[in-house]
C-alpha atoms as a PDB file:
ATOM      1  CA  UNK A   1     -30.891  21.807 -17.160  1.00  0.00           C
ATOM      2  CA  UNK A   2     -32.217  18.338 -17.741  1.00  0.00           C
ATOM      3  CA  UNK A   3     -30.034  17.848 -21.255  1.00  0.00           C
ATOM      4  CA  UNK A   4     -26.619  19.152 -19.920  1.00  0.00           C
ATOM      5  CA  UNK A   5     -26.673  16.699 -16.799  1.00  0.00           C
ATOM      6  CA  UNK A   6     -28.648  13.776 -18.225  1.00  0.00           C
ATOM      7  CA  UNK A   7     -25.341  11.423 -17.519  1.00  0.00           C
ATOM      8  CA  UNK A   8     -24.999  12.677 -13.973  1.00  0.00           C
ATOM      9  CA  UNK A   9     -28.890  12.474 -13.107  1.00  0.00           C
ATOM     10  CA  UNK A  10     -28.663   8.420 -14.229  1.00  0.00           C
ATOM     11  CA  UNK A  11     -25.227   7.693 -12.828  1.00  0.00           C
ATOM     12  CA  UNK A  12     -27.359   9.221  -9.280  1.00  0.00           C
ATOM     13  CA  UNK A  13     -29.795   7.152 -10.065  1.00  0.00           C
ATOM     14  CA  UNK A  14     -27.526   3.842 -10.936  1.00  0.00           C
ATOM     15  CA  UNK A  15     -25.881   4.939  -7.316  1.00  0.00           C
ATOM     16  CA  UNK A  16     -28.954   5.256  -5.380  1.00  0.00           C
ATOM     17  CA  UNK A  17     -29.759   1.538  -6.354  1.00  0.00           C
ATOM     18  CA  UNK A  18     -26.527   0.273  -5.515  1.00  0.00           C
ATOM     19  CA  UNK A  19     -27.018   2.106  -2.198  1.00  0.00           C
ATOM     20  CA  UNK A  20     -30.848   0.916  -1.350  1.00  0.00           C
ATOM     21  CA  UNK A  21     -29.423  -2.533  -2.370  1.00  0.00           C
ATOM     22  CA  UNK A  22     -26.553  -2.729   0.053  1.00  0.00           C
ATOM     23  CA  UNK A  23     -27.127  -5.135   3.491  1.00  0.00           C
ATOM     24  CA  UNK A  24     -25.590  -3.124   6.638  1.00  0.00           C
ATOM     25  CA  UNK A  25     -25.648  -5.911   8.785  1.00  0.00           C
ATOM     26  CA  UNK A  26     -22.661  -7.355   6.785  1.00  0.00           C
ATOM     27  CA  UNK A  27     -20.382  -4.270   6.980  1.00  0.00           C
ATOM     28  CA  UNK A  28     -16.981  -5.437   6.666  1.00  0.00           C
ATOM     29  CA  UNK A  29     -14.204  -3.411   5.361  1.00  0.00           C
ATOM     30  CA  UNK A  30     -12.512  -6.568   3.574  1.00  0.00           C
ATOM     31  CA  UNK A  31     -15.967  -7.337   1.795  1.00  0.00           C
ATOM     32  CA  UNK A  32     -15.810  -6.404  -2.089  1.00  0.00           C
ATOM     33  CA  UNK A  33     -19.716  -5.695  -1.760  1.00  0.00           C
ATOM     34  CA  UNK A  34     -18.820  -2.959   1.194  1.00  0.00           C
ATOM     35  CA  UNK A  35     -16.165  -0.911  -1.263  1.00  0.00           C
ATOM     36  CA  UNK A  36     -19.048  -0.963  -3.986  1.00  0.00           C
ATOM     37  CA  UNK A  37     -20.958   0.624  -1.484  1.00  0.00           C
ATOM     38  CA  UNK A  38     -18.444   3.017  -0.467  1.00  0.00           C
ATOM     39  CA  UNK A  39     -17.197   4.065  -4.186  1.00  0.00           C
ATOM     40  CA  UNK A  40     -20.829   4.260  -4.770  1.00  0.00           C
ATOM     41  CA  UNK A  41     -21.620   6.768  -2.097  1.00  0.00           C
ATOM     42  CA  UNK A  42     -18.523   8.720  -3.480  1.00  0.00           C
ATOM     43  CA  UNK A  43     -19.291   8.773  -6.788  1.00  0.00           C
ATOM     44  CA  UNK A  44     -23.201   9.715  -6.210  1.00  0.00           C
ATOM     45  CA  UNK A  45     -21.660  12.803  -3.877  1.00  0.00           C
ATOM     46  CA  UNK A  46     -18.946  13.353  -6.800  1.00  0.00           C
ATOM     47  CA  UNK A  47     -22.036  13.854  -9.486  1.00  0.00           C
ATOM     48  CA  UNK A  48     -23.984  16.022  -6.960  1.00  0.00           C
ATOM     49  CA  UNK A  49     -21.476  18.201  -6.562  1.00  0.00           C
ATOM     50  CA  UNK A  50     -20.993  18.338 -10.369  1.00  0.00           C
ATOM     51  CA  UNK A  51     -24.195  19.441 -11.348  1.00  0.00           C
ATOM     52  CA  UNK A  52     -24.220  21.906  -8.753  1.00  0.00           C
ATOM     53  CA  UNK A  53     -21.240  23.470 -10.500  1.00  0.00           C
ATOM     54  CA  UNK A  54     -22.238  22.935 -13.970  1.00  0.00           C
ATOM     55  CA  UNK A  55     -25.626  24.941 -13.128  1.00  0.00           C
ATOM     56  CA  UNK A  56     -23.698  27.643 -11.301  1.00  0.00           C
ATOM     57  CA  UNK A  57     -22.030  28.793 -14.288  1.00  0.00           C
ATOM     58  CA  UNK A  58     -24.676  28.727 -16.302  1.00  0.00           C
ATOM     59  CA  UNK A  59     -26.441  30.900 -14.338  1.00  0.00           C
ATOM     60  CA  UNK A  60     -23.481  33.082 -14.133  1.00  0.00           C
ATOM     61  CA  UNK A  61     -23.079  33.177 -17.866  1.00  0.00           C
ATOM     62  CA  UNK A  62     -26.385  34.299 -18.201  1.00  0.00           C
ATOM     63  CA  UNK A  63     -26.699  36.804 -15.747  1.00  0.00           C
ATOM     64  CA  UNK A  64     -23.871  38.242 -17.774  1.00  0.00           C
END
């Protein structure tokens, strides 16, 4: 598992940082720093999701 999603596991982890590094108080939908957080959030969901897939048919393929 770890060698087919070792891109997705570190662009999680890149996310997770940008996340943990974000200031809430200064939500503001016109602040560049508040889309970084957004697209972050998105893109960490977006790899989740991918790996879940990947794994799926993996499992398929070998139940086969």
């Amino acid at each position: 598992m770890i060698k087919r999603n070792v891109s997705s596991i570190l662009i999680i982890i890149a996310m997770i940082l940008n996340i943990m590094n974000f200031n809430f108080s200064n939500f503001n939908i016109e602040s560049k720093k508040t889309w970084l957080f957004l697209s972050a959030s998105i893109i960490m969901i977006a790899s989740i999701i991918l790996i879940f897939i990947t794994e799926n048919k993996k499992i398929k393929k070998a139940e086969v």
